[in-house]
Each structure stands twice: as C-alpha cells, then as structure tokens.
Protein backbone atom coordinates (compact mmCIF):
# COMPACT_ATOMS: atom_id res chain seq x y z
CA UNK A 1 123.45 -37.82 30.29
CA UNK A 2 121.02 -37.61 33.20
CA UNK A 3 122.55 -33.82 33.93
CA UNK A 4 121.69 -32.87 30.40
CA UNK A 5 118.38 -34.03 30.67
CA UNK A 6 117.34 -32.49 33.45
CA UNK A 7 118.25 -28.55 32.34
CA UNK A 8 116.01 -29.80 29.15
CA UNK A 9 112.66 -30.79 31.25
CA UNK A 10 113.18 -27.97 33.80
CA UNK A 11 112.96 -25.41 30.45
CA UNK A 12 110.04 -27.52 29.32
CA UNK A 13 107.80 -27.89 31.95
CA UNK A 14 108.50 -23.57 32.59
CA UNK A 15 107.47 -23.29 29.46
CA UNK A 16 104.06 -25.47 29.49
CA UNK A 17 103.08 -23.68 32.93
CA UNK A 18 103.69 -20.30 31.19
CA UNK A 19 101.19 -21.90 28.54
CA UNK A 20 98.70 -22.52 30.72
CA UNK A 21 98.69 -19.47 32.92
CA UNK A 22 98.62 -17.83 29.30
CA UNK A 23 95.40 -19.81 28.40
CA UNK A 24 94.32 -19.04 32.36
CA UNK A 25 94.58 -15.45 31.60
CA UNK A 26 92.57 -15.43 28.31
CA UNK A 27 89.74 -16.53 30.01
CA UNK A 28 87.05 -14.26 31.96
CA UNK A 29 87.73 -14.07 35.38
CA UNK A 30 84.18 -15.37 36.56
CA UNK A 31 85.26 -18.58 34.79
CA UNK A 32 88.36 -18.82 36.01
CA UNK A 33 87.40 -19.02 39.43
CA UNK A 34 84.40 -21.03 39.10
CA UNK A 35 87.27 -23.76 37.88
CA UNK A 36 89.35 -23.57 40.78
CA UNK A 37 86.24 -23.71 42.72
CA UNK A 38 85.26 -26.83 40.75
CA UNK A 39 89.19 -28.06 40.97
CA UNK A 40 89.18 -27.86 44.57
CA UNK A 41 85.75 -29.29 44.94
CA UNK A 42 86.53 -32.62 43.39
CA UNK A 43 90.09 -32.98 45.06
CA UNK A 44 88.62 -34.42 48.34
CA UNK A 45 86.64 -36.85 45.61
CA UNK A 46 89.33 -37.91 43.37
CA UNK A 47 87.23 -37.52 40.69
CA UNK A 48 88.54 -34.88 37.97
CA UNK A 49 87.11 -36.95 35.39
CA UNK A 50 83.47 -35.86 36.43
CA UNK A 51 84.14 -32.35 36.04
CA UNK A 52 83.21 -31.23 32.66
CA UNK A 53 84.47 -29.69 29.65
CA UNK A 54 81.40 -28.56 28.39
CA UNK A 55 80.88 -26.18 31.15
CA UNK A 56 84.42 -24.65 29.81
CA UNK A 57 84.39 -25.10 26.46
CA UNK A 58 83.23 -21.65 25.44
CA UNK A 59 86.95 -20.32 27.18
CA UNK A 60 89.03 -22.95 26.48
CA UNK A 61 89.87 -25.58 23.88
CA UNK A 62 90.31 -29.32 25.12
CA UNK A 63 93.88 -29.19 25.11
CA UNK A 64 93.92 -25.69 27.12
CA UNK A 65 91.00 -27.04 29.33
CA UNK A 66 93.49 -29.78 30.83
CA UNK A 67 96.74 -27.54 30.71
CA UNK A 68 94.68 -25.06 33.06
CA UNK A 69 93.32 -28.01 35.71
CA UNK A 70 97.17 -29.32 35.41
CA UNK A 71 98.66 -26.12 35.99
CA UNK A 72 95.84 -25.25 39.14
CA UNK A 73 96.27 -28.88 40.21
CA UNK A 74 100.23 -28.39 40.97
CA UNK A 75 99.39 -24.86 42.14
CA UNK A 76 97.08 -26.44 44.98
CA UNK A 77 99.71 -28.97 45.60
CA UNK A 78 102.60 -26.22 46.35
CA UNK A 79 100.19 -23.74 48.53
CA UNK A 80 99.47 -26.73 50.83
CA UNK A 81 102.44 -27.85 51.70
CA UNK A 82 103.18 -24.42 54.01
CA UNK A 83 100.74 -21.88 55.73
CA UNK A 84 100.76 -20.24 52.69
CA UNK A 85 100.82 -16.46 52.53
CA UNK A 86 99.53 -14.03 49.96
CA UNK A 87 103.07 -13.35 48.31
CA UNK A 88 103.93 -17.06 48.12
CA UNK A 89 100.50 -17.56 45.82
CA UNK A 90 101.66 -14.81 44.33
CA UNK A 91 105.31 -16.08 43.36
CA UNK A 92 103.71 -19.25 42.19
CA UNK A 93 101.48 -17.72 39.56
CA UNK A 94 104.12 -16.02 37.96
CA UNK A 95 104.51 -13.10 35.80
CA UNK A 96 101.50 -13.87 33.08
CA UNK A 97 98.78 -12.78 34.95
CA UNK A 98 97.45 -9.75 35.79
CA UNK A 99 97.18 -8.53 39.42
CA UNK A 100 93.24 -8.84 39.42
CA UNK A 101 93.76 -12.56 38.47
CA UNK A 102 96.25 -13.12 40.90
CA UNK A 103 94.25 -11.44 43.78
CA UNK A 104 91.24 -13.52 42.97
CA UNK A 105 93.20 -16.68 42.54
CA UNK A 106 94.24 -16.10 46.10
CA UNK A 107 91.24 -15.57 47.84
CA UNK A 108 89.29 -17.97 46.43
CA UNK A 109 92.29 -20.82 47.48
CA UNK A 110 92.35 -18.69 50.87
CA UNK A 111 88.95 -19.28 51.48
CA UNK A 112 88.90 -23.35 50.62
CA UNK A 113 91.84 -23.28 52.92
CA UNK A 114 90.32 -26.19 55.15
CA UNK A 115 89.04 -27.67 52.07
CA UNK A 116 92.81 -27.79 50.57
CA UNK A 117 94.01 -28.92 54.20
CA UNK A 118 91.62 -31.95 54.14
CA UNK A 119 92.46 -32.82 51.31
CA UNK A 120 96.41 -33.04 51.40
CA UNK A 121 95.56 -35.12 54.82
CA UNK A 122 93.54 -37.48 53.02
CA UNK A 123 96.29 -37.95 50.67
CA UNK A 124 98.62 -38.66 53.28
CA UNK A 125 96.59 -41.05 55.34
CA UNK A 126 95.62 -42.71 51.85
CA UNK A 127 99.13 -43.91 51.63
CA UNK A 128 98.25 -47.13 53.43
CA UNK A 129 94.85 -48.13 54.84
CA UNK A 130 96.48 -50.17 57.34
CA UNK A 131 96.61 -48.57 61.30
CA UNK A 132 98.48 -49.49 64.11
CA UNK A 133 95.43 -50.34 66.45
CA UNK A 134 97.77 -51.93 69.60
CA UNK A 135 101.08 -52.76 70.62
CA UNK A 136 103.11 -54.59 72.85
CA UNK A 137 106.37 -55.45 73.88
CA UNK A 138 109.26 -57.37 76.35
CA UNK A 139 113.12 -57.40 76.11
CA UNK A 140 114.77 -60.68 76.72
CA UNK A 141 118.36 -60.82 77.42
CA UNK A 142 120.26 -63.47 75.16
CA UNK A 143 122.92 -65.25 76.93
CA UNK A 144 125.49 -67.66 75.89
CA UNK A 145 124.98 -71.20 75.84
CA UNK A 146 129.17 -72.10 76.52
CA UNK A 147 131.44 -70.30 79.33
CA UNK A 148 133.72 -69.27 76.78
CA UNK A 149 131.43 -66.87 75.28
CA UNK A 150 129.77 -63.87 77.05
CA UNK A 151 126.86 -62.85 74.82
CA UNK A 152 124.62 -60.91 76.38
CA UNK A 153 122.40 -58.99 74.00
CA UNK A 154 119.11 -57.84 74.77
CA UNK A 155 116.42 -57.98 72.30
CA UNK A 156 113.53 -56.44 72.38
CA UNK A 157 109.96 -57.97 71.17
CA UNK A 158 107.70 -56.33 69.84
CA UNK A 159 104.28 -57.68 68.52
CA UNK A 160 101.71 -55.24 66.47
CA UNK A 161 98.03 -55.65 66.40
CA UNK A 162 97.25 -54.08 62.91
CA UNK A 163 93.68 -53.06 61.06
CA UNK A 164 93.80 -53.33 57.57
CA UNK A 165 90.03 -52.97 56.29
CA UNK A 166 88.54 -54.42 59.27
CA UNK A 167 90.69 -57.08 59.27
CA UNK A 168 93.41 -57.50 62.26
CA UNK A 169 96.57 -59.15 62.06
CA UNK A 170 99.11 -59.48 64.53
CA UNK A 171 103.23 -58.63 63.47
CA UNK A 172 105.60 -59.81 65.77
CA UNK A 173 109.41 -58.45 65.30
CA UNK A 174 112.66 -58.77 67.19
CA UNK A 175 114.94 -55.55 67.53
CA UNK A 176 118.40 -55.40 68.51
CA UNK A 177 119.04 -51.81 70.51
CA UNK A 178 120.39 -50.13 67.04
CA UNK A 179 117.36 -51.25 64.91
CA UNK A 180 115.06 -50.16 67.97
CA UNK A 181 116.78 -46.67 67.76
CA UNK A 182 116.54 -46.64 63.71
CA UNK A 183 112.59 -47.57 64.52
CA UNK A 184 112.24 -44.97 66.48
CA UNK A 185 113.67 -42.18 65.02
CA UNK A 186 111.91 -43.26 61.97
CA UNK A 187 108.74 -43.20 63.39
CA UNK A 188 109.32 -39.68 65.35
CA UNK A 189 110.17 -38.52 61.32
CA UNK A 190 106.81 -39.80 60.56
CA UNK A 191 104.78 -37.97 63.47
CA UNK A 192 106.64 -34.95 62.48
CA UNK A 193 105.38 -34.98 58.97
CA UNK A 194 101.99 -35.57 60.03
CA UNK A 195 102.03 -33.01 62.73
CA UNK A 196 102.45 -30.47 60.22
CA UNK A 197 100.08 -31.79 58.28
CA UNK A 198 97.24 -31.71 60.76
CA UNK A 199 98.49 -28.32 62.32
C-alpha cells in the first residue's frame, strides 16, 4: 500500500510546485524578488508570520501568496545544502519560468548567500541547546573475582560536563571498547556534517 502511495504524493506535490512557480511567474518581477528578499530576511528570525500579505496582495491571492513562500521556502532549503551553482538553481526552478525570472531568482539567492548559510547553521545548532562544555575520562580494567574465570575487560569512563541554558550538569557513562568505537564514529559523522555546514 505504502508503494502506491508514494508514486501518488510524488505526482502531487510536482504538481503544486508547478502551481506555484505558475503563480511566481504571473507576478512582476520587482515583486517577486522583493519576496525572496523578504523570505530570506525572516529565515534567520523564524518569523514568516510577520511578513505580510498586504504588501502582496495586489500579485497574488491568499492561497497563491503561501504556495509562492512554500515553494521559495523549499527552494532555499535545496540551494543550501551544496555550494550551489547557477545551473543547479536553475534545475530547481523548473521549466515554468522564464529565463529573466530564473536569472534574477539566482542572483538575488547568490547574493544572500551568507545570509542562507547562517541560517541553515542556526537550524542545525538549534537542534539541541545543550553543548558539550568539558570532558573527562579513565579506563579501568575489570577483573574476575574467582580463579576460574579470567575476565578482563576494560571499561572506559567517561563523565560529561554539559550546558544546557546556563545550567551545567555532569553525565557520567561506562563504555565497553565496541560502544567506545560506535561513539566515536558517531560523533566523527556528526563533525562531518557540521564541517560542511560551516565550510
């Protein structure tokens, strides 16, 4: 059931993004890009319910006016996940628009480049407001307590000083070698992400 679904929302949401660019297109181009400037403005805010309709409503009905923030709201999200280039803004707008759109599209998002940047960094780092502030850590080798048995496991111990809002709290947990490796590689996948983030 869940394949047949899928084909279904694919078509749909293709077909509400070649709405919008449809309603982006009807629109003078002045307008258009004083929306994405307005669009990429609030992003670092959070607040797209203080931009207003009434500064749109001569080009766009309600119902348009979100369709075209939606549709520029995914379109930031895709450009900053890479360096984007020209031709990948270019594939993401589609076929609906003409070429002067697309060319202003671009350099307006081009130049709020740093402005998009911040902004997808901010989301990331919004994911928790808790930071690692200190660590520290020992291994301790666990021996048997009869002759029979020959345990010896070391464990290592780490303890985490975290900041959560000004507050600190200290995490102590006990690794075996295998979840030390699983930590770590986890937390090298983590830098990774936010290296190309921040680069």
């Amino acid at each position: 059931m869940a394949d047949i679904e899928q084909p279904q929302r694919d078509s749909t949401e293709k077909k509400n993004k070649i709405t919008a660019w449809k309603c982006v297109a009807k629109a003078k181009l002045p307008v258009v890009k004083s929306v994405l400037h307005d669009i990429i403005g609030h992003l670092n805010k959070n607040s797209r319910p203080c931009m207003r309709y009434e500064d749109y409503k001569e080009s766009w009905s309600l119902q348009s006016y979100w369709q075209v923030l939606d549709v520029f709201e995914n379109l930031l999200q895709e450009v900053c996940k890479d360096s984007f280039t020209k031709d990948q803004v270019f594939s993401c707008l589609g076929d609906v628009l003409p070429d002067t759109y697309k060319e202003e599209i671009y350099h307006v998002i081009d130049s709020r480049r740093e402005d998009i940047r911040k902004h997808a960094l901010a989301k990331t780092t919004a994911v928790s407001q808790r930071k690692l502030v200190n660590f520290d850590w020992k291994v301790n080798l666990v021996m048997s307590s009869d002759k029979l048995g020959l345990v010896q496991e070391p464990l290592c111990n780490l303890d985490f000083e975290i900041n959560n809002n000004d507050q600190k709290t200290k995490t102590s947990i006990e690794l075996t070698s295998e979840d030390l490796k699983t930590l770590i590689k986890s937390l090298e996948a983590a830098n990774k992400t936010v290296m190309q983030y921040t680069s």
